[in-house]
PDB file of N, CA and C in Angstrom:
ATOM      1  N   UNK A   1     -16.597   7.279  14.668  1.00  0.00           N
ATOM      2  CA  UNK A   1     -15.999   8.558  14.355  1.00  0.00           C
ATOM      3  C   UNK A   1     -14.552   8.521  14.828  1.00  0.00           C
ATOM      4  N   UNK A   2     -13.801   9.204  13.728  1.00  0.00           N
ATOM      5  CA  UNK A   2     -12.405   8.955  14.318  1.00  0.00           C
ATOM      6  C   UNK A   2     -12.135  10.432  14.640  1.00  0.00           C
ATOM      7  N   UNK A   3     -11.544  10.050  15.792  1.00  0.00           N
ATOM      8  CA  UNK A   3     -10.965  11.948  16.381  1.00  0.00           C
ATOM      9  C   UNK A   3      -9.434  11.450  16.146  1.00  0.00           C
ATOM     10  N   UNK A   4      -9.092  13.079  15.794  1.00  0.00           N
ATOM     11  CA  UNK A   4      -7.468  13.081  15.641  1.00  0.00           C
ATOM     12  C   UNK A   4      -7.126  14.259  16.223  1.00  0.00           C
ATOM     13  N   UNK A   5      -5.638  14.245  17.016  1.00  0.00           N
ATOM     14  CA  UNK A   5      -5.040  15.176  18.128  1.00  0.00           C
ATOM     15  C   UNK A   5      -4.123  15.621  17.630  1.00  0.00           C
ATOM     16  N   UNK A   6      -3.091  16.567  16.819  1.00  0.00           N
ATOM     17  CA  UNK A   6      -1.855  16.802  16.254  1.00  0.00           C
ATOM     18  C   UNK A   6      -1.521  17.766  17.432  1.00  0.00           C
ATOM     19  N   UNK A   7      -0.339  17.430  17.724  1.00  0.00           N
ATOM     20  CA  UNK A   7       0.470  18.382  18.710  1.00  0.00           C
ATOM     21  C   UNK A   7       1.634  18.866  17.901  1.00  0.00           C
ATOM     22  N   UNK A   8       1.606  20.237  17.119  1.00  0.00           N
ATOM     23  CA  UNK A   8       2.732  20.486  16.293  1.00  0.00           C
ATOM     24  C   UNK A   8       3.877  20.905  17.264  1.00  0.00           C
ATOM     25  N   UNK A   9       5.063  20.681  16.326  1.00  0.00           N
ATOM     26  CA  UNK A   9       6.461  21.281  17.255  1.00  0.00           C
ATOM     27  C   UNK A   9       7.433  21.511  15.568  1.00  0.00           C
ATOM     28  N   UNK A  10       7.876  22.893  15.636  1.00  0.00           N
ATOM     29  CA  UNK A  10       9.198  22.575  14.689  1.00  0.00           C
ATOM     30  C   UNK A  10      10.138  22.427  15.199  1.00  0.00           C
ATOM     31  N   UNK A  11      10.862  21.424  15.581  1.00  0.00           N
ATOM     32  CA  UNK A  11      11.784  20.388  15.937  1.00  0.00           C
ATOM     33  C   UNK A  11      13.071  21.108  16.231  1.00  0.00           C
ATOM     34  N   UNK A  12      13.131  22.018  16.565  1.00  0.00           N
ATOM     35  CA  UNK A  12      13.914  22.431  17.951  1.00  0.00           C
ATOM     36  C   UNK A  12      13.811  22.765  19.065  1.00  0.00           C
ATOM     37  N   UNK A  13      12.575  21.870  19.767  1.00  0.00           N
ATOM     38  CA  UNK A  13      12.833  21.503  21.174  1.00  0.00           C
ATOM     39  C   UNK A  13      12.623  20.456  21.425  1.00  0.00           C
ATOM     40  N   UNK A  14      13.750  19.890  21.530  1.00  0.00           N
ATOM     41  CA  UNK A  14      14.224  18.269  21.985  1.00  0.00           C
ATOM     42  C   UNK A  14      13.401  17.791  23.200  1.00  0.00           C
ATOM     43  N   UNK A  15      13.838  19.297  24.054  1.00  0.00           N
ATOM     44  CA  UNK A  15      13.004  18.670  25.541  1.00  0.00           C
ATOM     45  C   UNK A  15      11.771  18.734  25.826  1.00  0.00           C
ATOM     46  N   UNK A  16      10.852  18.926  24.865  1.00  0.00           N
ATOM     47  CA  UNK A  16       9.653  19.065  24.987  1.00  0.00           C
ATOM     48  C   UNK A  16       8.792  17.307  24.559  1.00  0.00           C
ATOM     49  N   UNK A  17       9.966  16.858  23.291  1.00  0.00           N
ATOM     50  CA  UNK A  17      10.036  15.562  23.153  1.00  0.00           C
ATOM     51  C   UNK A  17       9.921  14.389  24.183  1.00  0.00           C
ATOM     52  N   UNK A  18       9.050  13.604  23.829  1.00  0.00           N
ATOM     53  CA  UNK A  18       9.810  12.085  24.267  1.00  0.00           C
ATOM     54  C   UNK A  18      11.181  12.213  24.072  1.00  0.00           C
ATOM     55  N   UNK A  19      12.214  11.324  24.872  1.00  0.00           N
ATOM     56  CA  UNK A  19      13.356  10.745  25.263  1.00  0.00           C
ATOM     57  C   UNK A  19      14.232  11.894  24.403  1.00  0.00           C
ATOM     58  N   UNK A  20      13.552  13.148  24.395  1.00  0.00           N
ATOM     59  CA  UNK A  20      14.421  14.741  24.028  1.00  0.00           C
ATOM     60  C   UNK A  20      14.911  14.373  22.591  1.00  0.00           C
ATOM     61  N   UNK A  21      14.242  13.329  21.655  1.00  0.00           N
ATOM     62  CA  UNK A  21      14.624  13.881  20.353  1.00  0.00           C
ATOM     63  C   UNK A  21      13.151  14.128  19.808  1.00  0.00           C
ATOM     64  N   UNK A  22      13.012  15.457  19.255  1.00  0.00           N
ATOM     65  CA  UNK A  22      12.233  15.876  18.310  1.00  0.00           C
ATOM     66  C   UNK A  22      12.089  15.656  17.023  1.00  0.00           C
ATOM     67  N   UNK A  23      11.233  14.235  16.612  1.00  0.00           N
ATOM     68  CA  UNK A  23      11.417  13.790  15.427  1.00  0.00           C
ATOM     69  C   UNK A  23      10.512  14.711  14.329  1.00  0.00           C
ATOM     70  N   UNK A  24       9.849  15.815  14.612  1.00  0.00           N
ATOM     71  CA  UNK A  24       9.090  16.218  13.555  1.00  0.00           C
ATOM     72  C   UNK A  24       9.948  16.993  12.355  1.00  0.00           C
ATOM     73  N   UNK A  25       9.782  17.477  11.275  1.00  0.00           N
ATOM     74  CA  UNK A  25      10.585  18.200   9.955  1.00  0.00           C
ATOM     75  C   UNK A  25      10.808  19.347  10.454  1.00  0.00           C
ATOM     76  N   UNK A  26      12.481  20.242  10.459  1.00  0.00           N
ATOM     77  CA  UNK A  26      12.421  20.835  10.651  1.00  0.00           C
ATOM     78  C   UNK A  26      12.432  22.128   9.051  1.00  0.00           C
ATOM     79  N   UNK A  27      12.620  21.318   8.398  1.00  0.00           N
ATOM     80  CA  UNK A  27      12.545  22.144   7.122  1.00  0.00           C
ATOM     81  C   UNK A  27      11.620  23.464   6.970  1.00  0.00           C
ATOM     82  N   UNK A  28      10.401  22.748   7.041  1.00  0.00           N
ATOM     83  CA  UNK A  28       8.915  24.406   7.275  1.00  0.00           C
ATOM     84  C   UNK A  28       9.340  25.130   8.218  1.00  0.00           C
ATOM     85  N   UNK A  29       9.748  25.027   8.963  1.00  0.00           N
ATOM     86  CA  UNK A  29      10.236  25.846  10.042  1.00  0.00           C
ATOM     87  C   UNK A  29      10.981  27.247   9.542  1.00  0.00           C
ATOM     88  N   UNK A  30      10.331  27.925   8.233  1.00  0.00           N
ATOM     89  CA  UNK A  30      10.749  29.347   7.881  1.00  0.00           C
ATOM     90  C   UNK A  30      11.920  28.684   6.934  1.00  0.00           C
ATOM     91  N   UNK A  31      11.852  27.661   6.455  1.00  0.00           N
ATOM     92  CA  UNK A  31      13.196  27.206   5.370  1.00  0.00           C
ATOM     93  C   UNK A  31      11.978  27.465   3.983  1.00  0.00           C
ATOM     94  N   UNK A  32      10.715  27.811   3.910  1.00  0.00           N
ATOM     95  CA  UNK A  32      10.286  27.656   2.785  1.00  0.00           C
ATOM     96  C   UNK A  32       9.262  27.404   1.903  1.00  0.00           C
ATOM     97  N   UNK A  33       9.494  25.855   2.946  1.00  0.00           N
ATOM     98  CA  UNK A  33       8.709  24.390   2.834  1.00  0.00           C
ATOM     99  C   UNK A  33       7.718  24.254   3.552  1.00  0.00           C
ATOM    100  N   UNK A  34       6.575  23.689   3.319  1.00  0.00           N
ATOM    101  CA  UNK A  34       5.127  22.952   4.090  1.00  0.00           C
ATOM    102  C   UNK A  34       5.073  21.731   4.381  1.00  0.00           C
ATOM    103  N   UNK A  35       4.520  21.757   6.005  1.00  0.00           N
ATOM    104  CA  UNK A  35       4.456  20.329   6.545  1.00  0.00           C
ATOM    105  C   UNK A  35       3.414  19.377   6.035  1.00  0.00           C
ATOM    106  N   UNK A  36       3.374  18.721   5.322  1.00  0.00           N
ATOM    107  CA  UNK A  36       2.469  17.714   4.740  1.00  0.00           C
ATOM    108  C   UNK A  36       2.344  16.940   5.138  1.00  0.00           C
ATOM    109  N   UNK A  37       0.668  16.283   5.099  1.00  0.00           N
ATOM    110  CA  UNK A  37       0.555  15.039   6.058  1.00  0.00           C
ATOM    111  C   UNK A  37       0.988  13.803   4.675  1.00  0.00           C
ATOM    112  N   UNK A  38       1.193  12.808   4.882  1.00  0.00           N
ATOM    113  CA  UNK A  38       1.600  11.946   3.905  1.00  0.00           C
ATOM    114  C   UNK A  38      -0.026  11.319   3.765  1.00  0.00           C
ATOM    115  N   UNK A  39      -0.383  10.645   4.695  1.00  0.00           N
ATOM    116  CA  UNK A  39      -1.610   9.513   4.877  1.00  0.00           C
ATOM    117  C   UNK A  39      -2.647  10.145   5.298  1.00  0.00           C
ATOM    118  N   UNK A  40      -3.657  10.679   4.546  1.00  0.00           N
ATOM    119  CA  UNK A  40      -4.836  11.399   5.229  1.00  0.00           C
ATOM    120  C   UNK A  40      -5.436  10.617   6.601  1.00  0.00           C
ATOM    121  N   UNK A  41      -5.780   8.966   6.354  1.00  0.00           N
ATOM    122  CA  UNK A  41      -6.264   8.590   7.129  1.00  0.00           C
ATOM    123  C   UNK A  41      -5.378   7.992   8.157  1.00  0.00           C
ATOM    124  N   UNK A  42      -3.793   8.539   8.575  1.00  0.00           N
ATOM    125  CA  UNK A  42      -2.822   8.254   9.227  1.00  0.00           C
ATOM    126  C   UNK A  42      -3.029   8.933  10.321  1.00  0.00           C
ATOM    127  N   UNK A  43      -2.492   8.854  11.939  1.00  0.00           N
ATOM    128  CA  UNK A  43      -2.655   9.581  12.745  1.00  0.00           C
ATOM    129  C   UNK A  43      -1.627  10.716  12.732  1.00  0.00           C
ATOM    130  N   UNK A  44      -2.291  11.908  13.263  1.00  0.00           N
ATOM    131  CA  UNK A  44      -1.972  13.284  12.851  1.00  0.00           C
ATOM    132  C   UNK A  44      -0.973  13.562  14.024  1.00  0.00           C
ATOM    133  N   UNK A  45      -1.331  12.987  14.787  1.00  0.00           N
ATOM    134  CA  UNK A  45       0.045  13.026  15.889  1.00  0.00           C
ATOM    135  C   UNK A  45       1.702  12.372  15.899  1.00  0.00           C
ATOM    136  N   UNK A  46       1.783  11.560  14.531  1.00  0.00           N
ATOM    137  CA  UNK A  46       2.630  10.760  14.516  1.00  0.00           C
ATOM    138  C   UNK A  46       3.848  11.405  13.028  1.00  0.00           C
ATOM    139  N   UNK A  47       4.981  11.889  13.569  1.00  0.00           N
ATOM    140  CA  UNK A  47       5.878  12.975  12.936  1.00  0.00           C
ATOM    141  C   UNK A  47       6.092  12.055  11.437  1.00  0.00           C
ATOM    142  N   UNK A  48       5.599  10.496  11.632  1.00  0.00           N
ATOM    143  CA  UNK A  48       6.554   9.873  10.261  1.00  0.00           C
ATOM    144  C   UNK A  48       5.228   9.961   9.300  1.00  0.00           C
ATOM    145  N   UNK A  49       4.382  10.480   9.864  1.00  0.00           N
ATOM    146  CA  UNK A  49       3.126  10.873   8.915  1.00  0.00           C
ATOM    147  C   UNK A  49       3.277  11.946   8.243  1.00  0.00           C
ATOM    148  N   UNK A  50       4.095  13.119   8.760  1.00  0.00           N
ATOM    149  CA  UNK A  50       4.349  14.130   7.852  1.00  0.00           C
ATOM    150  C   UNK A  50       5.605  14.555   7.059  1.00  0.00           C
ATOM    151  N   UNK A  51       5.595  15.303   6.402  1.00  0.00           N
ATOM    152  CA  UNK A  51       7.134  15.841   5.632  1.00  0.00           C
ATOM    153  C   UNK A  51       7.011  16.741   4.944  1.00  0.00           C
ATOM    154  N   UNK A  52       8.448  17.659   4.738  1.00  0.00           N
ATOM    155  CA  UNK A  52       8.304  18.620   4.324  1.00  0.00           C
ATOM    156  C   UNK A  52       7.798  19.140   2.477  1.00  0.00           C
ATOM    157  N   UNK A  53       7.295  19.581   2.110  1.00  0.00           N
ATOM    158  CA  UNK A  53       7.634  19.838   0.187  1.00  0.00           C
ATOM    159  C   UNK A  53       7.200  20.686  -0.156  1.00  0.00           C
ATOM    160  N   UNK A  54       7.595  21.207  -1.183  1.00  0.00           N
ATOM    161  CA  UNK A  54       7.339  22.416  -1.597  1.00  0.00           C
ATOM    162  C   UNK A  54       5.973  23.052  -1.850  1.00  0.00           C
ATOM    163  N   UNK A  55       5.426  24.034  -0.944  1.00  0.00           N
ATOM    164  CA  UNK A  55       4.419  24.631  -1.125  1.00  0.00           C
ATOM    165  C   UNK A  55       3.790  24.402  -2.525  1.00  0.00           C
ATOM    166  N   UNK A  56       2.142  24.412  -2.222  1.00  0.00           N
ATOM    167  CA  UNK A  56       1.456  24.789  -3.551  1.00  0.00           C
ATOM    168  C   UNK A  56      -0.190  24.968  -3.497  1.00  0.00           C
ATOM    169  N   UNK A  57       0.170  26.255  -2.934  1.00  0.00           N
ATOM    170  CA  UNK A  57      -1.473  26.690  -2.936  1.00  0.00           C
ATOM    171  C   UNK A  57      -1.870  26.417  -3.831  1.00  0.00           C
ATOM    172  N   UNK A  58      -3.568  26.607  -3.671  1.00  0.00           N
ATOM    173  CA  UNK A  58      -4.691  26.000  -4.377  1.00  0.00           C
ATOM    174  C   UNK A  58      -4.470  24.978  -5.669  1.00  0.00           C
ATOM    175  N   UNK A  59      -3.700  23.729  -5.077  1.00  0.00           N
ATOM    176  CA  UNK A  59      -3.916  23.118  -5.471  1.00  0.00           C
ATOM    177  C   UNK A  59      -4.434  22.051  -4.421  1.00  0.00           C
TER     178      UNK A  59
END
């Protein structure tokens, strides 16, 4: 069984970061946009797994 841990942040707090850069998208962050995971079976904790794009419910 694979467990997965996501610790979200919209990427303006540096210092909450490792070495104070906050690599996650700050785009969703009320610009619009939804954080998408890219790789379902990618780890959910890891910011280059996700990105921002344009919403689209139920699909």
């Amino acid at each position: 069984i694979r467990v997965d841990r996501v610790v979200y942040s919209d990427g303006t707090h540096p210092e909450n970061a490792p070495g104070a850069v906050d690599l996650w998208p700050t785009e969703p962050d009320g610009g619009g946009q939804s954080l998408t995971r890219m790789v379902a079976s990618g780890y959910g904790n890891d910011p280059d797994n996700w990105t921002a794009l344009v919403p689209s419910p139920g699909e």
